[in-house]
Protein backbone atom coordinates (compact mmCIF):
# COMPACT_ATOMS: atom_id res chain seq x y z
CA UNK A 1 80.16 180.86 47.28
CA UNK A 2 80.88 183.98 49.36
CA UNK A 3 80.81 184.03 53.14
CA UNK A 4 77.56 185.48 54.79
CA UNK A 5 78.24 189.29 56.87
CA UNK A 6 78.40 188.76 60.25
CA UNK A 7 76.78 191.29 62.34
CA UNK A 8 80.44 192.09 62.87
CA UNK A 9 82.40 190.70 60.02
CA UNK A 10 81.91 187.92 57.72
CA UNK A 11 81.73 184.48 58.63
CA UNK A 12 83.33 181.43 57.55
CA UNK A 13 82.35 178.31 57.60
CA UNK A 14 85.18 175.80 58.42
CA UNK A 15 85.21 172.50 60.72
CA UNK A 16 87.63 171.53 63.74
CA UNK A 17 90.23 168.84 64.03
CA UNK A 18 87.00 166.44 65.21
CA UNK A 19 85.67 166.90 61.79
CA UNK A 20 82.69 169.48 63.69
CA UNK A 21 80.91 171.97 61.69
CA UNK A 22 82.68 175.61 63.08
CA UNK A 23 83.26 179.18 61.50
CA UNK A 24 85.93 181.72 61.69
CA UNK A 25 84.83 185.29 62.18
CA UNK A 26 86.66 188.04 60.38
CA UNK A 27 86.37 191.60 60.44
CA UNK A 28 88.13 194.66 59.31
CA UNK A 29 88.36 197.63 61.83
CA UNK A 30 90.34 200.94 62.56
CA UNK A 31 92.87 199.76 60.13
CA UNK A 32 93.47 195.85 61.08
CA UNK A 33 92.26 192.75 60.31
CA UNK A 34 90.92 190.50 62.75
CA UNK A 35 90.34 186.94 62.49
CA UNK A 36 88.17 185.44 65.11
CA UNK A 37 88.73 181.38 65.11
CA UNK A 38 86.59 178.80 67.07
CA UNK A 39 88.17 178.82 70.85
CA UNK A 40 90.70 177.29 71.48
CA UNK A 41 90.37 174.90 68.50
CA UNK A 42 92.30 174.30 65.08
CA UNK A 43 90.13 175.63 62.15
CA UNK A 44 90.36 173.08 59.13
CA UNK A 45 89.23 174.15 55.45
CA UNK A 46 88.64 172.42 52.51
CA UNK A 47 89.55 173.63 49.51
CA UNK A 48 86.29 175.04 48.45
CA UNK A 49 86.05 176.79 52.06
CA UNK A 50 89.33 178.71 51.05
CA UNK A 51 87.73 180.85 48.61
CA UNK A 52 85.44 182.49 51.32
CA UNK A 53 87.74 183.04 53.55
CA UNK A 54 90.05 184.69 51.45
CA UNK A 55 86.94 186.85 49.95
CA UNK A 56 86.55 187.95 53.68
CA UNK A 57 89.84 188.59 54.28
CA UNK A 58 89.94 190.97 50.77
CA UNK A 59 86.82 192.44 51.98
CA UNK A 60 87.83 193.15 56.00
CA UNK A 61 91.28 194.76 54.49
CA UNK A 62 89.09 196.97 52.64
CA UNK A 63 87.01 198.07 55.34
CA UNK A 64 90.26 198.44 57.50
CA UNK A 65 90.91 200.79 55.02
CA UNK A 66 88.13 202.69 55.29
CA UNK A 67 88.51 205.83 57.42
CA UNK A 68 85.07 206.51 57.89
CA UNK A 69 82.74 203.34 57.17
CA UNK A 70 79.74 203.03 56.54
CA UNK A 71 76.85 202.46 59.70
């Protein structure tokens, strides 16, 4: 399972401490990595959730990378 592109980076499903369905946002730009988690909440994965998250997180350090990406 891979996490779904964001208009803005990929998204992630997860829940919060309550047990609530949630999703961290992340996104690589102008050379950083940027995690967006539900506000002000814990974001809780299961271990099947983990592989998404760290496909996003390959794929946003790769963009980072990018100089010039493509629009």
């Amino acid at each position: 399972m891979r996490s779904t592109q964001a208009r803005r980076g990929y998204r992630v499903p997860c829940r919060d401490i309550g047990g609530r369905k949630r999703e961290v946002i992340v996104f690589g730009e102008a050379g950083r990595v940027v995690l967006t988690a539900p506000p002000g909440e814990t974001a809780v994965f299961a271990p099947l959730e983990v592989g998404p998250l760290r496909a996003a997180l390959r794929d946003a350090a790769i963009e980072a990378a990018d100089p010039e990406p493509e629009r």
